[in-house]
Protein backbone atom coordinates (compact mmCIF):
# COMPACT_ATOMS: atom_id res chain seq x y z
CA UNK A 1 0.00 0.00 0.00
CA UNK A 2 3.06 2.62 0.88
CA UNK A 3 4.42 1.72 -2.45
CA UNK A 4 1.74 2.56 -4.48
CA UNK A 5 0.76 5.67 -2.23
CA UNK A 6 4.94 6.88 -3.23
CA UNK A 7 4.18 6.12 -6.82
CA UNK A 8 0.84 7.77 -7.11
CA UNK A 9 2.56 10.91 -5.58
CA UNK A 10 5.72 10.84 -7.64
CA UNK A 11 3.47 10.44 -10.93
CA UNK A 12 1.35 13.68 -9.66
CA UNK A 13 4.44 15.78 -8.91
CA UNK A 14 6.25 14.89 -12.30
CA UNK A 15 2.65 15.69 -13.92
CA UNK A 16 2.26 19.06 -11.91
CA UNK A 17 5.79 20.19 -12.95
CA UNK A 18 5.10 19.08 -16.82
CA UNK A 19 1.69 21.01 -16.98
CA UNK A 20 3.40 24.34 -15.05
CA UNK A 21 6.33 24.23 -17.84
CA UNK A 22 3.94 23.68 -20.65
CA UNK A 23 1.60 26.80 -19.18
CA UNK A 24 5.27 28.19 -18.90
CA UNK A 25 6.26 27.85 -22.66
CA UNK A 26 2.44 29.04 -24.17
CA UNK A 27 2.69 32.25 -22.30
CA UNK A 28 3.67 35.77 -24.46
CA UNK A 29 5.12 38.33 -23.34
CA UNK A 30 4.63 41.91 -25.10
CA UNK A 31 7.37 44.43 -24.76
CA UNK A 32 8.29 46.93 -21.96
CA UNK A 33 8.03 50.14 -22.70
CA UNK A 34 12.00 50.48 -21.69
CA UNK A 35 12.25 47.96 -24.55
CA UNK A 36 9.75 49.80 -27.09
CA UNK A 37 11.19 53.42 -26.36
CA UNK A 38 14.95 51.57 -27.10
CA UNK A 39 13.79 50.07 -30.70
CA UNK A 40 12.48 53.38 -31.38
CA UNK A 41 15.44 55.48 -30.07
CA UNK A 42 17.91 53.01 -32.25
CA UNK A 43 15.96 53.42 -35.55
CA UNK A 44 14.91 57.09 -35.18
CA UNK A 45 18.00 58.37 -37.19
CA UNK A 46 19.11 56.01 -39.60
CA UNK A 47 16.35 57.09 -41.66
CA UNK A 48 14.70 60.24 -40.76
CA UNK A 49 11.86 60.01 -43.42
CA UNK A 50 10.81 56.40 -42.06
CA UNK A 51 8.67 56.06 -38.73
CA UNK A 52 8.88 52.58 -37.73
CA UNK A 53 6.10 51.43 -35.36
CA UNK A 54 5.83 48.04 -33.95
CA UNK A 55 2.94 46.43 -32.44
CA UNK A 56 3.20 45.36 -28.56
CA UNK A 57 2.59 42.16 -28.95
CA UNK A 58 1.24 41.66 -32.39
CA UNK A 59 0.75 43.09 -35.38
CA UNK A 60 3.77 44.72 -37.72
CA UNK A 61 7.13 43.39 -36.41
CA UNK A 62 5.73 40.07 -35.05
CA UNK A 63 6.76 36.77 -36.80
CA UNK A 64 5.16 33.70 -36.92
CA UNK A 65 6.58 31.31 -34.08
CA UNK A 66 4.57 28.54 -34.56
CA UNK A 67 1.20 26.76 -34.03
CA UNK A 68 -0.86 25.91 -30.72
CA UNK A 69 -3.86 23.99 -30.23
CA UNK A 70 -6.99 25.44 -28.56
CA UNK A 71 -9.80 23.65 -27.38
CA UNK A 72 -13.51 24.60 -27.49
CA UNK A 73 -16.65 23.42 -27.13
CA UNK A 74 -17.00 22.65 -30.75
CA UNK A 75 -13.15 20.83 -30.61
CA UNK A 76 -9.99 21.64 -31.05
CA UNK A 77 -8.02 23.95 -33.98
CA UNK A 78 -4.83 25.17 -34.42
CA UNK A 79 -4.05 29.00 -33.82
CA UNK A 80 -1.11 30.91 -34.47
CA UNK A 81 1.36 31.71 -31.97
CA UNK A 82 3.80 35.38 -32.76
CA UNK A 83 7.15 36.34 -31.75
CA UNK A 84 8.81 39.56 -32.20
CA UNK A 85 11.42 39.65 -34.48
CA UNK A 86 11.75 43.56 -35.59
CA UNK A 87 11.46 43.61 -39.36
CA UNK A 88 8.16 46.08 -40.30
CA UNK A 89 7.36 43.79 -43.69
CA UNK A 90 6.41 40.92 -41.35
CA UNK A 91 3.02 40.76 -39.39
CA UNK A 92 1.20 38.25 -37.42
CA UNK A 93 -2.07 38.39 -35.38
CA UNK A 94 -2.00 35.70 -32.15
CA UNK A 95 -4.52 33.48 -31.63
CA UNK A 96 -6.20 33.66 -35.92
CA UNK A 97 -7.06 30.19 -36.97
CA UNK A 98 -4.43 28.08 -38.73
């Protein structure tokens, strides 16, 4: 009975640290605004006639960083995860179907 009362609990820890990394990974962050005001400050010179704005955490200057699956009522579909990667040409929306 102790055996399987040890195993039980070593199964739940490893599956409570699994599910915390995996909340972990899934979670964005958008930018500070220390981090914003520093893009902007770098690029604000190089070429005065361009304004570069970025999105916070989507939009222009977010890349695609994969897929994630979200689960509804109706099931689950793939959604599209973003990660900023500075270049104004790219764009990508969180969370649009896949």
């Amino acid at each position: 009975m102790g055996k399987k009362l040890f195993a039980a609990l070593i199964v739940a820890v490893i599956a409570t640290f699994a599910g915390y990394n995996i909340y972990q990974s899934q979670r964005m962050e958008p930018m500070s605004d220390l981090m914003l005001a520093n893009v902007e400050a770098l690029a604000r010179y190089e070429l005065p006639e361009v304004e570069v704005e970025c999105g916070r955490s989507q939009g222009r200057c977010w890349g695609n960083d994969g897929y994630e699956y979200t689960w509804t009522p109706f099931g689950g579909f793939k959604v599209t995860r973003c990660k900023f990667v500075g270049y104004t040409w790219v764009s990508c929306v969180p969370g649009l179907p896949a």
